[in-house]
C-alpha atoms as a PDB file:
ATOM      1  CA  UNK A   1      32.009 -26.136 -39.017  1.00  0.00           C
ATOM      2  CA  UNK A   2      31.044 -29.205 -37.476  1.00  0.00           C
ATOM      3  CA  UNK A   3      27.858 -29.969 -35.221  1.00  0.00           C
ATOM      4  CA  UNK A   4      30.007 -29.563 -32.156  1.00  0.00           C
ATOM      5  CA  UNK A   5      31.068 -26.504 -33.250  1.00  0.00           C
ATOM      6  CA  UNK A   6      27.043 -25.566 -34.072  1.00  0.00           C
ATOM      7  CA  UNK A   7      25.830 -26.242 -31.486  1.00  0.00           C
ATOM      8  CA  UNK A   8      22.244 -28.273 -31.028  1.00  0.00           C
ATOM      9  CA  UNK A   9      19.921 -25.516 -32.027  1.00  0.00           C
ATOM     10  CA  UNK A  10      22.008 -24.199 -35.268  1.00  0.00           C
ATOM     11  CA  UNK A  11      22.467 -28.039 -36.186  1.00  0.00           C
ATOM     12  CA  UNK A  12      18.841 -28.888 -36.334  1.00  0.00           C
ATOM     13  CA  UNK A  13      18.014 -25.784 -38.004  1.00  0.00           C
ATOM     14  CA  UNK A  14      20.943 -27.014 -40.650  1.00  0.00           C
ATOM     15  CA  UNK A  15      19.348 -30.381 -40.599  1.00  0.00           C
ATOM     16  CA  UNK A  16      15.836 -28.894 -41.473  1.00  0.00           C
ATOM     17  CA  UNK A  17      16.962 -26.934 -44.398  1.00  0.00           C
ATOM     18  CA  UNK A  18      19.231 -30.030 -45.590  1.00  0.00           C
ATOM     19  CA  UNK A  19      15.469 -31.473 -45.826  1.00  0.00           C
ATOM     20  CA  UNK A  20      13.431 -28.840 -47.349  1.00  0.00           C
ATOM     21  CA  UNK A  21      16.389 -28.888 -50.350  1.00  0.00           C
ATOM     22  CA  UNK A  22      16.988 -32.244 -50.602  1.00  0.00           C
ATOM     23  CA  UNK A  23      13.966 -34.480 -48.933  1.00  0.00           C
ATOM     24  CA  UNK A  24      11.324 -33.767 -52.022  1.00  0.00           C
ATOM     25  CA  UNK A  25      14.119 -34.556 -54.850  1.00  0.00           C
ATOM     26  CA  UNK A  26      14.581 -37.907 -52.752  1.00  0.00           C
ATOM     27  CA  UNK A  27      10.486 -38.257 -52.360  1.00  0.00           C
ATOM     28  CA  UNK A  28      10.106 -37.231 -56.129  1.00  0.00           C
ATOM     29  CA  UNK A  29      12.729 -39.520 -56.999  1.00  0.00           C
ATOM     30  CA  UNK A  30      11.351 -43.025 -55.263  1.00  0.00           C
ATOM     31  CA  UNK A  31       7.996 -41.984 -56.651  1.00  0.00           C
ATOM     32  CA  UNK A  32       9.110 -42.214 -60.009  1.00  0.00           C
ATOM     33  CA  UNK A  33      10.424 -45.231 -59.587  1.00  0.00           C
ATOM     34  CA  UNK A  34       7.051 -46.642 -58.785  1.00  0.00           C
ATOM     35  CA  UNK A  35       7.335 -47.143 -54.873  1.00  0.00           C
ATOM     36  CA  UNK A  36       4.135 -48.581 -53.621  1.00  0.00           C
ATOM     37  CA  UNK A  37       4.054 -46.347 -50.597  1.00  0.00           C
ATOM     38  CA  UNK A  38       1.300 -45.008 -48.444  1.00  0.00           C
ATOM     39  CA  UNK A  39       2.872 -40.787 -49.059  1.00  0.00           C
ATOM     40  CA  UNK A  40       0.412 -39.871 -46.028  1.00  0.00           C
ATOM     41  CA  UNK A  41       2.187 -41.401 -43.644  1.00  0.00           C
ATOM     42  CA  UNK A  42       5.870 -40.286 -44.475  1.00  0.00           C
ATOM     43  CA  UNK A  43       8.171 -38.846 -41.882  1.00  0.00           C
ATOM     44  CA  UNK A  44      11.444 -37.519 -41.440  1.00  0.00           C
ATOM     45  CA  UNK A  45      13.699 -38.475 -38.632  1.00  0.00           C
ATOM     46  CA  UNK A  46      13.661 -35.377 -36.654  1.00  0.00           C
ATOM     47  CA  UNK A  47       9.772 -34.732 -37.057  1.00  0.00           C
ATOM     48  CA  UNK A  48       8.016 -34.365 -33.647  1.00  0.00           C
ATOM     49  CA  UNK A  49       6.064 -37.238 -34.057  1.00  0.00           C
ATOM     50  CA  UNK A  50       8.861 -39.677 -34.540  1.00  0.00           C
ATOM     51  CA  UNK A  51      11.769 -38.248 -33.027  1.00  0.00           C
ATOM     52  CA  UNK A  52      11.511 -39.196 -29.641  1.00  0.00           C
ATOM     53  CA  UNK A  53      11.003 -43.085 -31.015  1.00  0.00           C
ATOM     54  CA  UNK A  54      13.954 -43.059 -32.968  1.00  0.00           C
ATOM     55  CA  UNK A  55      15.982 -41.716 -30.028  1.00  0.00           C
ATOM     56  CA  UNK A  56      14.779 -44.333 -27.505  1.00  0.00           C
ATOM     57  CA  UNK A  57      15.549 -47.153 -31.154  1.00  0.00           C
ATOM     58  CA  UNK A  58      19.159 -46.255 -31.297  1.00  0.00           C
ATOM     59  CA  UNK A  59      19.329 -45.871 -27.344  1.00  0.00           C
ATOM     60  CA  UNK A  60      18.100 -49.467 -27.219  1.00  0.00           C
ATOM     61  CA  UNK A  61      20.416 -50.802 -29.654  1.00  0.00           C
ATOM     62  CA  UNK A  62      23.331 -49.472 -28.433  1.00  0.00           C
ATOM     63  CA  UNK A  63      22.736 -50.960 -24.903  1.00  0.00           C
ATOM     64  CA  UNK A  64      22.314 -54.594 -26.880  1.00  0.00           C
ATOM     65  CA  UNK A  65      25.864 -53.447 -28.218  1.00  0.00           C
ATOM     66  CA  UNK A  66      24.063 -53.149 -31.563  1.00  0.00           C
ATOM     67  CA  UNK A  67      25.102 -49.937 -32.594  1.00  0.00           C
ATOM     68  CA  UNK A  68      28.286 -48.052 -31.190  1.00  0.00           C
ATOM     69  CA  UNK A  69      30.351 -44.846 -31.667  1.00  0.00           C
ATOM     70  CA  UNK A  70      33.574 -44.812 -33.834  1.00  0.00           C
ATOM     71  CA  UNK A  71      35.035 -42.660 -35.729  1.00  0.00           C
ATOM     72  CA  UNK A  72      34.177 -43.945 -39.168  1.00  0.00           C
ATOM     73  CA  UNK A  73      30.629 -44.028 -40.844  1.00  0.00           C
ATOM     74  CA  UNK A  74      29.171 -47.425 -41.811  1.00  0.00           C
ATOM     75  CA  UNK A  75      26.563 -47.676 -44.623  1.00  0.00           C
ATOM     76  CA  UNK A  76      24.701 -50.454 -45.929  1.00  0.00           C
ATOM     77  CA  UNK A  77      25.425 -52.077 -48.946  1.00  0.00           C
ATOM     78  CA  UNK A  78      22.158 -53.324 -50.780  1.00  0.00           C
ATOM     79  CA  UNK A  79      24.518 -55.072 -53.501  1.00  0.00           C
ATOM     80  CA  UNK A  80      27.415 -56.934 -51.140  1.00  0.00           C
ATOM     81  CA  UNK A  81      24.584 -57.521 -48.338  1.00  0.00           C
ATOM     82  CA  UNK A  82      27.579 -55.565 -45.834  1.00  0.00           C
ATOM     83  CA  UNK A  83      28.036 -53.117 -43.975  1.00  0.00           C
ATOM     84  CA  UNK A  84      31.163 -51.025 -45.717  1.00  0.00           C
END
């Protein structure tokens, strides 16, 4: 099933437990490489606090023609400095 097929309220709830599994093994995982991070202060996308600002981020940069819709996903590439 896809997120269409979910519908909003059974995709968030996916979402969520996507983060209770896998969220602390990332966490855990940057810690022990040493991140100098202040842990208080870390969020998650679709928190309360936050998610209204990332919504009105990605809003913004798609009216600068920043971000747009296709039907391929884009990731970063740390080690070619590209988008692949």
């Amino acid at each position: 099933q896809n997120r269409h097929d979910l519908g909003r309220e059974k995709f968030v709830e996916k979402v969520w437990d996507w983060k209770d599994e896998y969220g602390n093994k990332i966490t855990n995982q940057l810690r022990s490489l040493g991140s100098s991070v202040d842990w208080s202060r870390e969020r998650f996308t679709m928190d309360d606090m936050c998610n209204k600002a990332v919504v009105e981020a990605f809003n913004q940069l798609h009216e600068k023609g920043l971000l747009y819709r296709d039907m391929r996903l884009g990731n970063w590439s740390c080690a070619l400095k590209s988008a692949i």
